[in-house]
Protein backbone atom coordinates (compact mmCIF):
# COMPACT_ATOMS: atom_id res chain seq x y z
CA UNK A 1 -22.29 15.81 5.84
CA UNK A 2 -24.19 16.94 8.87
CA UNK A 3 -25.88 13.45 9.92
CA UNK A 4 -22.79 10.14 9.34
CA UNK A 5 -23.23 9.21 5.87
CA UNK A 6 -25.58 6.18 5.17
CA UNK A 7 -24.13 4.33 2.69
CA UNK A 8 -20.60 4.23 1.14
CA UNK A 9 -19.68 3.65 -2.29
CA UNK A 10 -16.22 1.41 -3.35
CA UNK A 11 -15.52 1.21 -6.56
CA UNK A 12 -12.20 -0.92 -6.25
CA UNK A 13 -12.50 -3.51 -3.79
CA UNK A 14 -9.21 -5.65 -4.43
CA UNK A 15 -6.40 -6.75 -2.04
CA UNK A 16 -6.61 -3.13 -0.60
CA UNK A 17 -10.47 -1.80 -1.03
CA UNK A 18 -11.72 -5.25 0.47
CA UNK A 19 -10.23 -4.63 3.95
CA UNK A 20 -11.20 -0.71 3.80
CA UNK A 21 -14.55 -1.86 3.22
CA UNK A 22 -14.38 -4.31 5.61
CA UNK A 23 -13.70 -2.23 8.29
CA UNK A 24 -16.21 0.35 7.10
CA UNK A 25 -19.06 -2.57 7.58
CA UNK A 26 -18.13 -3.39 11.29
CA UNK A 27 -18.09 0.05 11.91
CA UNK A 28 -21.97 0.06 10.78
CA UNK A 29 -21.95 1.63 7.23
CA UNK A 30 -23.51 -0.16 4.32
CA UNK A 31 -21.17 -0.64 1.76
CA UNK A 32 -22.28 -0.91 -1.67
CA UNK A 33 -19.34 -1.47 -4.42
CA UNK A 34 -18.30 -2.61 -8.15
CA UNK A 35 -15.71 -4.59 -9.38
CA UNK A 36 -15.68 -6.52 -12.85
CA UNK A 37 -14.54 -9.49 -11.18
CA UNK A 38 -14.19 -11.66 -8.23
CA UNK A 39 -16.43 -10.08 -5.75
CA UNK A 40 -17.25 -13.11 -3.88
CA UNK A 41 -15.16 -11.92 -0.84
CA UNK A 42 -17.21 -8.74 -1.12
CA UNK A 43 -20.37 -10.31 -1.00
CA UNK A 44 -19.24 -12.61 1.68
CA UNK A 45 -18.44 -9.41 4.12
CA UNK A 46 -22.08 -8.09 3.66
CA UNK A 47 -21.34 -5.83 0.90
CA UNK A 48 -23.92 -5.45 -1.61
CA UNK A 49 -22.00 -5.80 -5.52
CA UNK A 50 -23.69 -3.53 -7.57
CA UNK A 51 -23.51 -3.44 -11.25
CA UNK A 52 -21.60 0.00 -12.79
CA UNK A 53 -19.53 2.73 -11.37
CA UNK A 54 -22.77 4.90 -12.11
CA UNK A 55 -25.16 2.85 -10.09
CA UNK A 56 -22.70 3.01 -6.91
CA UNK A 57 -22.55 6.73 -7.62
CA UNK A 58 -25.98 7.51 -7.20
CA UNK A 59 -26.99 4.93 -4.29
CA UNK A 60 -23.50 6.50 -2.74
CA UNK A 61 -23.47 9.23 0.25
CA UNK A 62 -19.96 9.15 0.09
CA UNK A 63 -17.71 7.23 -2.79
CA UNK A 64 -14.62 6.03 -2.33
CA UNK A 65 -12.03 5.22 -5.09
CA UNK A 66 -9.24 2.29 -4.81
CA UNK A 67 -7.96 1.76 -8.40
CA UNK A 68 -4.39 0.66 -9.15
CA UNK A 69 -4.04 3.25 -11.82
CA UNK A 70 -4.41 6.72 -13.95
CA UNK A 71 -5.63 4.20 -16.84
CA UNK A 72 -8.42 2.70 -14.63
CA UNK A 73 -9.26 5.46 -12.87
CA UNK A 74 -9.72 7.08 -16.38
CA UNK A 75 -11.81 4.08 -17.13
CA UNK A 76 -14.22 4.35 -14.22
CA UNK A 77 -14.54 8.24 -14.18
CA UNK A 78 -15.40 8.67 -17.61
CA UNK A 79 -18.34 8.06 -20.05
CA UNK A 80 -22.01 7.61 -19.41
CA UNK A 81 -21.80 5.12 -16.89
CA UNK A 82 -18.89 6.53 -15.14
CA UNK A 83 -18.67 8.28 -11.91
CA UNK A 84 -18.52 12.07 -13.19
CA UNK A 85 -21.77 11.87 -15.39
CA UNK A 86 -23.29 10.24 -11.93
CA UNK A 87 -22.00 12.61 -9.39
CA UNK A 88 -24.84 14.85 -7.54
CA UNK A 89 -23.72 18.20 -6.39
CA UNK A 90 -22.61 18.20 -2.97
CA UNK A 91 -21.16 14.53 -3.02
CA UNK A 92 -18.31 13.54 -1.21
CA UNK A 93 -15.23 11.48 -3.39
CA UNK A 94 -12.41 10.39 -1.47
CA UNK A 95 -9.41 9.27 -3.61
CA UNK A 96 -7.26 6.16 -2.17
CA UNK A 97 -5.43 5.05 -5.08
CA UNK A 98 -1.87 6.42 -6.02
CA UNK A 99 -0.87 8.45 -8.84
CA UNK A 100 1.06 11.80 -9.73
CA UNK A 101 0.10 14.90 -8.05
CA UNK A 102 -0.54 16.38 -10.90
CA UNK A 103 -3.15 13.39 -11.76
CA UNK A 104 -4.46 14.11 -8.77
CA UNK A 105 -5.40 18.11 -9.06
CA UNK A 106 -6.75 17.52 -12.13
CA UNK A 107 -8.89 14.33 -10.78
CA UNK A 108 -9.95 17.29 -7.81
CA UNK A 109 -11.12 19.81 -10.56
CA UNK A 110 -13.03 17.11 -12.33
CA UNK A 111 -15.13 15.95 -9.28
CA UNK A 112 -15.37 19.55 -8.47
CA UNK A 113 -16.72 20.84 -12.23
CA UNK A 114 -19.36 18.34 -11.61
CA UNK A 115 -20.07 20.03 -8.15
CA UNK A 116 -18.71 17.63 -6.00
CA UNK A 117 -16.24 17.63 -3.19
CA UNK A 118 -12.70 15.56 -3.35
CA UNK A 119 -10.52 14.27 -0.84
CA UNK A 120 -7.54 12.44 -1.23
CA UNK A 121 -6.51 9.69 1.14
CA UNK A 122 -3.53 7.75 0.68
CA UNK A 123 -3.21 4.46 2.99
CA UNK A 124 0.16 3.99 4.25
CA UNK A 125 0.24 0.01 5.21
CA UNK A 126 -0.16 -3.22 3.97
CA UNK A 127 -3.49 -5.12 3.38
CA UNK A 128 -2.93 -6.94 7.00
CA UNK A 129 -2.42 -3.68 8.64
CA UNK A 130 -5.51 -2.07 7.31
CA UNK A 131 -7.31 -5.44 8.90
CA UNK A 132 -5.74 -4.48 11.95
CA UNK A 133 -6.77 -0.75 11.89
CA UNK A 134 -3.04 -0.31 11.88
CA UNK A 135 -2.39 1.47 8.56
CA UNK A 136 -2.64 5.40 8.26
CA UNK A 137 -4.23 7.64 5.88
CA UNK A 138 -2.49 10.54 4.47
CA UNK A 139 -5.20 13.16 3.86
CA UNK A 140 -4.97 15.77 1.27
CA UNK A 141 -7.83 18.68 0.63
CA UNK A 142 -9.57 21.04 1.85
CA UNK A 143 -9.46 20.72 5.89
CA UNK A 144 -13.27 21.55 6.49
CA UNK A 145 -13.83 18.61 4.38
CA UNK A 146 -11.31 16.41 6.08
CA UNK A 147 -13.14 17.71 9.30
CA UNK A 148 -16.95 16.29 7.65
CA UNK A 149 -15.56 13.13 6.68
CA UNK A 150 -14.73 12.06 10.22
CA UNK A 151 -16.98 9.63 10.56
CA UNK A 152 -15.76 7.56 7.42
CA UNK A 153 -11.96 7.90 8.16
CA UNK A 154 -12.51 6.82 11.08
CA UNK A 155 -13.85 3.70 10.27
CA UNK A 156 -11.00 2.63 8.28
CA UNK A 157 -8.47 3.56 11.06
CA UNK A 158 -8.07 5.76 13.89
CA UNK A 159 -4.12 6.81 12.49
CA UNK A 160 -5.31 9.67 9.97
CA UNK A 161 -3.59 13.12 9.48
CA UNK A 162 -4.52 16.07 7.25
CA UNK A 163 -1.53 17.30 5.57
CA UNK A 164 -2.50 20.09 3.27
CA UNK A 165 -3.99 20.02 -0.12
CA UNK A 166 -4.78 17.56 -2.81
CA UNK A 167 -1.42 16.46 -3.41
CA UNK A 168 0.29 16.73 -0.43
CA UNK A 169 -1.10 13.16 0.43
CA UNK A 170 0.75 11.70 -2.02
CA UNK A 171 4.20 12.98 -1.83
CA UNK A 172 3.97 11.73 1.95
CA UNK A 173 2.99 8.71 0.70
CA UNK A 174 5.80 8.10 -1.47
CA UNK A 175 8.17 9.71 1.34
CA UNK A 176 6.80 6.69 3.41
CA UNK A 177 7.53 4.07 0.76
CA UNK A 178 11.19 4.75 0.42
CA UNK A 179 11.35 3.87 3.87
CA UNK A 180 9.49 0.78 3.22
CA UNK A 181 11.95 -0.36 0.06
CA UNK A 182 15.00 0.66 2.12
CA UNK A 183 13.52 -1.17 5.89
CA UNK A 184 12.56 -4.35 3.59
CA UNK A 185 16.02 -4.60 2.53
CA UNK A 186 17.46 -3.80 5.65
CA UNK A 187 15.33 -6.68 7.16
CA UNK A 188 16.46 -8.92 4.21
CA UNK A 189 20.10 -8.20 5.00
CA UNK A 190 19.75 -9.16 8.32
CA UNK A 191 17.55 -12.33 8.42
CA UNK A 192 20.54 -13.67 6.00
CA UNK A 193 23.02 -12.77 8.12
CA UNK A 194 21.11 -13.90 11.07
CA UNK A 195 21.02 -17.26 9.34
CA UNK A 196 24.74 -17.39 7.89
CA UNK A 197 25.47 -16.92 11.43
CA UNK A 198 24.14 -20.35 12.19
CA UNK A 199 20.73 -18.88 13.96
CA UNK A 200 16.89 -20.96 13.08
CA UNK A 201 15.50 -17.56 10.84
CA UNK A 202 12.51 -18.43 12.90
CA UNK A 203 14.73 -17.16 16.14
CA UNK A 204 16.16 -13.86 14.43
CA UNK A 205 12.51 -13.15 13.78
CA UNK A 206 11.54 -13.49 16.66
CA UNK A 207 14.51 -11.56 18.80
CA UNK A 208 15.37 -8.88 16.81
CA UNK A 209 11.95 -7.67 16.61
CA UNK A 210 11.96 -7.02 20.52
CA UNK A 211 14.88 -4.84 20.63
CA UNK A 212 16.34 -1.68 18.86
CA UNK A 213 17.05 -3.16 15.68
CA UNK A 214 13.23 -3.48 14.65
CA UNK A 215 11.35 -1.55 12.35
CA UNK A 216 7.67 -2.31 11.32
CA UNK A 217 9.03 -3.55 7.57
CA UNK A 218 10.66 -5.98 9.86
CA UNK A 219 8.16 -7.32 12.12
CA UNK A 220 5.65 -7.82 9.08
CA UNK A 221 8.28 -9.54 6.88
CA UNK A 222 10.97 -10.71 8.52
CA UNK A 223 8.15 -13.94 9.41
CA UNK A 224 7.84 -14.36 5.91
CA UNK A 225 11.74 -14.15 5.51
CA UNK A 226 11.98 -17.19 7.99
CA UNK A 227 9.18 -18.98 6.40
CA UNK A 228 9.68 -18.71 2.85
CA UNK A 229 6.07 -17.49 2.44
CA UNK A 230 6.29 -15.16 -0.12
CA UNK A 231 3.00 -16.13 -1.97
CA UNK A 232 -0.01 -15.31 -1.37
CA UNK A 233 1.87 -11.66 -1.28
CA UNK A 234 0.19 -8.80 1.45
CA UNK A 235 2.85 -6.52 -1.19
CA UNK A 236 4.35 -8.02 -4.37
CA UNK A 237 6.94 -6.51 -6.49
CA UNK A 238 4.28 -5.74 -8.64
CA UNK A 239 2.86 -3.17 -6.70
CA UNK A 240 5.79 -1.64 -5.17
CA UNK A 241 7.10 -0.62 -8.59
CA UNK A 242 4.98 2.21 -9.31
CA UNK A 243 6.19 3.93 -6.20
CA UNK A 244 9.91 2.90 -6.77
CA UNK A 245 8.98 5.20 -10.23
CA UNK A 246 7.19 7.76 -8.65
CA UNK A 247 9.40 8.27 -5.37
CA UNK A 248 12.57 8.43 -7.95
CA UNK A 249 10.95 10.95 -10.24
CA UNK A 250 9.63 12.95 -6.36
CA UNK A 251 13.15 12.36 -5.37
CA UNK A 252 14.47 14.43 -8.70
CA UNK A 253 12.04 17.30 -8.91
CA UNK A 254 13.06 17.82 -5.20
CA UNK A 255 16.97 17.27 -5.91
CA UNK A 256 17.54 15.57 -2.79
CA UNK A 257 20.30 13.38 -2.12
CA UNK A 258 18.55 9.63 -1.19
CA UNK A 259 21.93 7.23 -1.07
CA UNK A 260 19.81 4.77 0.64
CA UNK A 261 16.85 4.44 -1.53
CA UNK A 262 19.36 4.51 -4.55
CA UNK A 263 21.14 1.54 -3.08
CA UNK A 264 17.99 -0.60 -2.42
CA UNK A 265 15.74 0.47 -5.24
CA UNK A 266 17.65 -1.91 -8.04
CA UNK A 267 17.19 -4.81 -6.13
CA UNK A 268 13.38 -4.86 -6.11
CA UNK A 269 13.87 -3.61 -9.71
CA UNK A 270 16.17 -7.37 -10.59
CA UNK A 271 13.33 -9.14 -8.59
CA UNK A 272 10.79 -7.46 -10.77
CA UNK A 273 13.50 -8.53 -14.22
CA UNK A 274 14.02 -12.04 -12.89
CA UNK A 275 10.02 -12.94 -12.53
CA UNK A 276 9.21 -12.53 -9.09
CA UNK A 277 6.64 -9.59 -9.27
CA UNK A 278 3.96 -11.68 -7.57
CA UNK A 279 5.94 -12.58 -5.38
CA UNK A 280 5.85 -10.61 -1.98
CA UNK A 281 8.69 -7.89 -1.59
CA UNK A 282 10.65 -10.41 1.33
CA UNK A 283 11.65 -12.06 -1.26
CA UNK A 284 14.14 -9.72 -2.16
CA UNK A 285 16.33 -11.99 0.62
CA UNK A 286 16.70 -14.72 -2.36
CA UNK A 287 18.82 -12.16 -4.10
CA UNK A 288 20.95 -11.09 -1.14
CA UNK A 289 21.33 -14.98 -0.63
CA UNK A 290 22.38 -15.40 -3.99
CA UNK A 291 25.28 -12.70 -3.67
CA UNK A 292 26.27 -13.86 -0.49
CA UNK A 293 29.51 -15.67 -1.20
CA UNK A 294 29.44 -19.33 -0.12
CA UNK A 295 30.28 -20.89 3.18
CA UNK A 296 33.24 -23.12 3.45
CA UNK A 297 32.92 -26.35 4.74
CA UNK A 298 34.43 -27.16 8.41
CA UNK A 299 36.31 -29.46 7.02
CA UNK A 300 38.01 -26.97 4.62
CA UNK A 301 38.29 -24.55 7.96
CA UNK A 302 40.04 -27.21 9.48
CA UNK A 303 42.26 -28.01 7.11
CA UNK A 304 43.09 -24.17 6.89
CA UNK A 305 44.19 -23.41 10.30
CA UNK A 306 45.95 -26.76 10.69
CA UNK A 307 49.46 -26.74 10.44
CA UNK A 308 52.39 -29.29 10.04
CA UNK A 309 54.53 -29.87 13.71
């Protein structure tokens, strides 16, 4: 890019493109962005809401996508007001949204038939995290590239890493959400522990996170465990179900044994049956408190060990 980009282009700027964008106006970039809907949060940041995907194309130096999937990716790429008919040669695209690798390549060979540039960046971290300049990006492309675009990663977060090419972003993406189904449960199984034990949740929150026994699922949501705030969700069923599907089918082209992901993957998949995808992911606790057996009474302990004289 030679001189930092000017201005930066998001087209997606939900749950996850708002704080990206967020962080790429305090870092000094004007942000200009679309979204059909509910952009007041946008505007409110000092983004300016522009009115196609075309029109944030062209004022774009660099565009960045955040869609939740291949159909509305599709959607905004395609067609006379879509980003490939709007792309000048020598623009930069960097991918953030999630799909198949194979999506992916093909996306790259798009962008790059219309003599573009594509990176992909895949952000490993909730919506709070990325806030927090917390979260990571997972780069995939070419490395020169990754090298230009410097300036714009590091906007969003100082935690980025090039991996390899388009692609490889993404399968270290899902690698990283296994971990983040099985660590949820994990903290799950032992806030309801902590609490059958007789502890406040509010306490086993607050201790285990300080010792060996924490994990970074656990500090974000083991709070939410103890408080029962699982709405407003930073990561609802919802969204956590494409990966489940995704990291299963990586999981099978790689034939690699994952017992633990097996295990926890079908309860997030009963949460997602029993109507709680909006819910945030802690509450995958309700169903480990529903299988937990129940607690006899002290009285009926009592009356147990007693015995006649």
């Amino acid at each position: 890019m030679g001189q930092p980009p000017r201005v930066i282009g998001m087209i997606g700027i939900g749950q996850l493109g708002l704080p990206i964008a967020v962080n790429l106006m305090r870092a000094g970039f004007k942000v200009v962005g679309f979204r059909r809907t509910d952009r007041e949060a946008f505007l409110r940041a000092g983004g300016e809401a522009l009115e196609s995907p075309a029109e944030v194309t062209r004022r774009a130096d660099v565009l960045l996508l955040c869609l939740p999937g291949e159909e509305a990716q599709d959607a905004v790429l395609g067609g006379a007001e879509g980003v490939l008919e709007s792309l000048d040669p020598g623009k930069i695209v960097i991918e953030m949204g999630t799909y198949t690798r194979e999506y992916k390549v093909r996306q790259a060979l798009r962008v790059q038939q219309a003599g573009a540039r594509m990176l992909e960046a895949e952000v490993s971290g909730s919506p709070p995290m990325v806030v927090e300049r917390r979260a990571a990006l997972y780069v995939g492309g070419d490395e020169a590239l990754f090298q230009e675009c410097q300036p714009v990663l590091d906007a969003i977060t100082e935690h980025h890493f090039h991996l390899g090419d388009v692609g490889s972003a993404v399968a270290m993406k899902l690698i990283a959400n296994t971990l983040v189904t099985i660590h949820t449960l994990a903290a799950a199984e032992a806030m309801n522990m902590g609490a059958r034990a007789g502890f406040d949740p509010q306490r086993v929150a607050e201790v285990i996170r300080q010792g060996a026994g924490n994990s970074t699922m656990f500090t974000i949501r083991a709070p939410l465990m103890a408080a029962r705030a699982f709405t407003p969700a930073p990561g609802s069923f919802n969204t956590l179900h494409k990966y489940l599907r995704l990291g299963a089918q990586m999981a099978r082209e790689l034939d690699c044994a994952t017992p633990l992901f097996s295990a926890a993957a079908p309860y997030f998949l009963r949460a997602l049956e029993g109507g709680m995808g909006e819910e945030d992911i802690s509450a995958v606790i309700k169903l480990l408190e529903a299988e937990s057996a129940p607690r006899p009474s002290r009285l009926s302990i009592q009356t147990a060990g007693s015995s006649d004289e």
